[in-house]
Each structure stands twice: as structure tokens, then as C-alpha cells.
Protein backbone atom coordinates (compact mmCIF):
# COMPACT_ATOMS: atom_id res chain seq x y z
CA UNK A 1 -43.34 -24.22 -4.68
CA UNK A 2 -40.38 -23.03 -2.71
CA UNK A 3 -39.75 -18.55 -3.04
CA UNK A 4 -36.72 -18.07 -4.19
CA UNK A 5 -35.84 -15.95 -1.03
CA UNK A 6 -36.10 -18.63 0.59
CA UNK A 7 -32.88 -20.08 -1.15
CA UNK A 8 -31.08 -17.19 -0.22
CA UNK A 9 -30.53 -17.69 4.29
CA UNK A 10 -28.51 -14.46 5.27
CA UNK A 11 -29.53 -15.37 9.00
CA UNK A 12 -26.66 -16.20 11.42
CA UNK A 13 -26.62 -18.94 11.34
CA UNK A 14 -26.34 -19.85 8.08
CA UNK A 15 -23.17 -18.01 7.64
CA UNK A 16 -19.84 -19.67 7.91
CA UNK A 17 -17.79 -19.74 10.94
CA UNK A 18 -14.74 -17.16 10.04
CA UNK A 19 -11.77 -18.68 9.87
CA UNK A 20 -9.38 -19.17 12.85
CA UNK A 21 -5.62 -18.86 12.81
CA UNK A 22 -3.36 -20.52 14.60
CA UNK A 23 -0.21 -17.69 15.08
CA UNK A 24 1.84 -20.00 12.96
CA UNK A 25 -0.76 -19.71 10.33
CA UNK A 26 -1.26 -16.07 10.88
CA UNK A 27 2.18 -15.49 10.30
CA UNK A 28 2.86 -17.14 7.23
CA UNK A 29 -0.82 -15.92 5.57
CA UNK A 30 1.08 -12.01 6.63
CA UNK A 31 3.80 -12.76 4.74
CA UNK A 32 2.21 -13.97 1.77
CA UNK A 33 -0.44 -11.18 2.41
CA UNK A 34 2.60 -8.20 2.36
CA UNK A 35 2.90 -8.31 -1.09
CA UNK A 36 -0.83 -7.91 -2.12
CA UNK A 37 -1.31 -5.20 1.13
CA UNK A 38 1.67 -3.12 -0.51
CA UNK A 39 0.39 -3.28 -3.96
CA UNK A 40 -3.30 -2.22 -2.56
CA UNK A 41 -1.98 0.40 -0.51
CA UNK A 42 -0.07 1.99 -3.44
CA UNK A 43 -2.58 2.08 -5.93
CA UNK A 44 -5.01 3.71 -3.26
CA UNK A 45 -1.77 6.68 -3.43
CA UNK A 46 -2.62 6.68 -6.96
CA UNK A 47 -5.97 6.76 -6.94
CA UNK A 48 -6.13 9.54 -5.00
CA UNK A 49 -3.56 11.19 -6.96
CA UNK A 50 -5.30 10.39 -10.45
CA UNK A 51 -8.55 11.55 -8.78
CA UNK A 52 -6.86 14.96 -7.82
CA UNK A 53 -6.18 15.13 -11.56
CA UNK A 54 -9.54 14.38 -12.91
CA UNK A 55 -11.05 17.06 -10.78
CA UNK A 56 -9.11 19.30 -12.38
CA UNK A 57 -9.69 18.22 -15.90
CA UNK A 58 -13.75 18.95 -14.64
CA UNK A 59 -12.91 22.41 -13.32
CA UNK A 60 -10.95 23.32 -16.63
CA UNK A 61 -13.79 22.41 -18.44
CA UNK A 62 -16.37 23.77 -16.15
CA UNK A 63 -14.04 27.11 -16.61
CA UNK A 64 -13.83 27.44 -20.17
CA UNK A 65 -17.28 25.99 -20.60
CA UNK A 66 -17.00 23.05 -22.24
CA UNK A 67 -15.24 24.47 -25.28
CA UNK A 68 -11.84 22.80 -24.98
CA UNK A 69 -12.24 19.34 -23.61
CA UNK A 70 -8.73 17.73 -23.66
CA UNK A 71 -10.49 13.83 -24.41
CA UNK A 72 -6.80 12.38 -25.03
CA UNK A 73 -5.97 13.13 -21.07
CA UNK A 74 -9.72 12.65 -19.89
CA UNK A 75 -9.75 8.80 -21.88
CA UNK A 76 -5.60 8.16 -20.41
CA UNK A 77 -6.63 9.46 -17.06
CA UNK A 78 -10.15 7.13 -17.20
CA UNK A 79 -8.30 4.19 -18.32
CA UNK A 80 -5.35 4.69 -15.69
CA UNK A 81 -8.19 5.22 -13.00
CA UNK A 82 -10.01 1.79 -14.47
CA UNK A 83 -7.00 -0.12 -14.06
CA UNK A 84 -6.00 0.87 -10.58
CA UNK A 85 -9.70 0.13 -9.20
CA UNK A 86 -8.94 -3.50 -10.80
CA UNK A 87 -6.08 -3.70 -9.25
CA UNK A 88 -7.18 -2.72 -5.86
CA UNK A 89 -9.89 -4.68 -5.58
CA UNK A 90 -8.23 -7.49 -6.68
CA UNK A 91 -5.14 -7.37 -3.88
CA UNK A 92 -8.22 -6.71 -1.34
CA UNK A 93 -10.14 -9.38 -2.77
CA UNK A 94 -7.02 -11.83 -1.73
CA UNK A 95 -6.76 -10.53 1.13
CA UNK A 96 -9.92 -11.14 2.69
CA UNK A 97 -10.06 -14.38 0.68
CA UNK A 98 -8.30 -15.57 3.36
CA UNK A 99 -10.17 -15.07 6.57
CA UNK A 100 -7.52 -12.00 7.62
CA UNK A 101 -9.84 -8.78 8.14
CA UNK A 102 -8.27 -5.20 6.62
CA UNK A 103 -8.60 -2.62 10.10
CA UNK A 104 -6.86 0.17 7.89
CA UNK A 105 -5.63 0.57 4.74
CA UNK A 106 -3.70 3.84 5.26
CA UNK A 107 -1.48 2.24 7.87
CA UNK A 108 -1.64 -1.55 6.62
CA UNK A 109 -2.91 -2.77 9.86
CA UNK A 110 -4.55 -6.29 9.14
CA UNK A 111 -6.19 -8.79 11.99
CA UNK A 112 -6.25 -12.32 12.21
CA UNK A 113 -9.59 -13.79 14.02
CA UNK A 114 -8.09 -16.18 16.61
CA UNK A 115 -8.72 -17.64 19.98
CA UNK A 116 -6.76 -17.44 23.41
CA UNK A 117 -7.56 -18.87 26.46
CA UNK A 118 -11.21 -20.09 24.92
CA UNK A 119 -11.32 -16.31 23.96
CA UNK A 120 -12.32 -14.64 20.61
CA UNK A 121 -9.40 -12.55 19.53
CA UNK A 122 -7.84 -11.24 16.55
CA UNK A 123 -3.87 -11.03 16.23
CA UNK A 124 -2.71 -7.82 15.56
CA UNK A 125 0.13 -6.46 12.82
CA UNK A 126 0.57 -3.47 11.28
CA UNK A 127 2.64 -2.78 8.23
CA UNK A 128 6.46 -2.09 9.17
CA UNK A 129 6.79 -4.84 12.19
CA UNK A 130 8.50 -7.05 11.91
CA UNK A 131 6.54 -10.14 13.29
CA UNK A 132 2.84 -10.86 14.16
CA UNK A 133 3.18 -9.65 18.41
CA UNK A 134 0.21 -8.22 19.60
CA UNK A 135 -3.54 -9.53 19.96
CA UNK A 136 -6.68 -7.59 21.16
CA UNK A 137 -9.80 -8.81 21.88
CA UNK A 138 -12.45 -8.48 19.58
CA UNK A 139 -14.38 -5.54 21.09
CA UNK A 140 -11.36 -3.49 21.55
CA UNK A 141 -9.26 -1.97 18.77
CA UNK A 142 -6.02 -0.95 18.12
CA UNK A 143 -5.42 0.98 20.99
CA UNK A 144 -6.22 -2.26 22.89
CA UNK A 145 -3.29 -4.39 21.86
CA UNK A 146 -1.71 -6.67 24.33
CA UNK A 147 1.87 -8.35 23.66
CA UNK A 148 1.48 -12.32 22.73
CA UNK A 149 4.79 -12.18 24.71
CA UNK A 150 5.26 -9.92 27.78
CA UNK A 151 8.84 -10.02 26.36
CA UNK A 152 7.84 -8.02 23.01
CA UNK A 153 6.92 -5.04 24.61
CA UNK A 154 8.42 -1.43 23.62
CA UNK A 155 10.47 0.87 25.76
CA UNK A 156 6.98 2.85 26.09
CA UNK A 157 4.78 0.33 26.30
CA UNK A 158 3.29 -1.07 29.39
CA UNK A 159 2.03 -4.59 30.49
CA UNK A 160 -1.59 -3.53 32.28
């Protein structure tokens, strides 16, 4: 009788291939992704807003020692909270739904596994340009970017 770990192959090779994108398909998943990367990077404003609040409802309380619990604002601030995280995870969950890999959420920087040149790569955008222009290789990061087209780069940037 088969273990029912056995069912359950997380070895590498049982895992799927990620996807690949072609830049034409990177491009249009970005702008369909926009939307859902705006919406997730507001609500993590919130949340960390709404959290700021909470801790102080737990320090008032902590400070008058329990007496006065205000459980109108505690149950609108829990609710608010509860409804963010939903909404969150559900523009992330879209997100990666697609193969695209969130670097940063704080400056909407997404990556696009790819290949160039029979090389593993991921194209790079970040929130705020204006097309998908840069690619790095996988091992490299951000700081790593290289122009798809020499003609795309910036007054300070440099072709190396």
C-alpha cells in the first residue's frame, strides 16, 4: 500500500517548469498586472496605517488597564484590517498566478522569467516606466539591469 507522502513529490523535478515570456507577452501580462500591483501596493499603505492604529488601541488599553476598551473601534479597525489582508492577497495571488515574480512591493518592481541568447533571464520593470526595457540575469538583481535596447538607456546610465 502506497504512503501517502509518497503522493506528495516536492523534488525538482516534479515541479513545473516556470513559465517563460516572450517580451510581447511580458508586456501585455504588465499591463494587465498594473492594476492588481496598484491595488496591492495601496492596501499594504493601509495596512500599515491601520496597524499603526491598532497598536495604539493596545497601548490605551494597556494604559488604563483594561478598564475602557473602545470594542466599536477595536471590531471597525479588525474588520477594516480583515478586508485589506483579503484584498492583498488576492491582487498578489493574480499576480503570481501568472508566472511574473513580485522583487518588491514597496517600489512595484515585478520580473518576468525569460530567455536571451539560450540564457535564463528575467525582464525587468518597475512601477512608473513606461515600457518593459531592461533584463538581468537571474543571479543578479536590480542593480544588474541591462537595456533590451542599447537605445533605451538614461542620460546616467551606461552600456558595460
Amino acid at each position: 500500500m502506497p504512503d501517502e507522502d509518497d503522493e506528495l513529490d516536492d523534488s525538482p523535478e516534479s515541479q513545473p517548469e516556470p513559465r517563460l515570456f516572450t517580451l510581447t507577452e511580458a508586456e501585455r501580462s504588465r499591463q494587465e498586472l498594473e492594476p492588481f500591483l496598484l491595488e496591492a501596493m495601496d492596501c499594504r499603505k493601509k495596512l500599515a496605517g491601520l496597524e499603526t492604529d491598532l497598536s495604539a488601541v493596545s497601548t490605551r488599553i494597556t494604559m488604563m488597564g483594561g478598564v475602557i476598551v473602545p470594542y466599536e473601534r477595536l471590531a471597525t479597525l479588525r474588520i477594516e484590517h480583515t478586508q485589506l489582508v483579503e484584498t492583498i492577497r488576492s491582487a498578489l495571488s493574480h499576480i503570481l498566478e501568472t508566472g511574473c515574480i513580485i522583487k518588491d512591493l514597496d517600489t512595484g518592481l515585478l520580473d518576468f522569467p525569460s530567455r536571451i541568447n539560450n540564457e535564463y533571464v528575467y525582464l525587468c520593470w518597475r512601477l512608473g516606466e513606461d515600457r518593459i526595457r531592461f533584463y538581468h540575469r537571474q543571479d543578479e538583481g536590480f542593480a544588474g539591469r541591462k537595456p533590451l535596447d542599447p537605445r533605451d538607456l538614461g542620460s546616467g546610465d551606461l552600456l558595460q
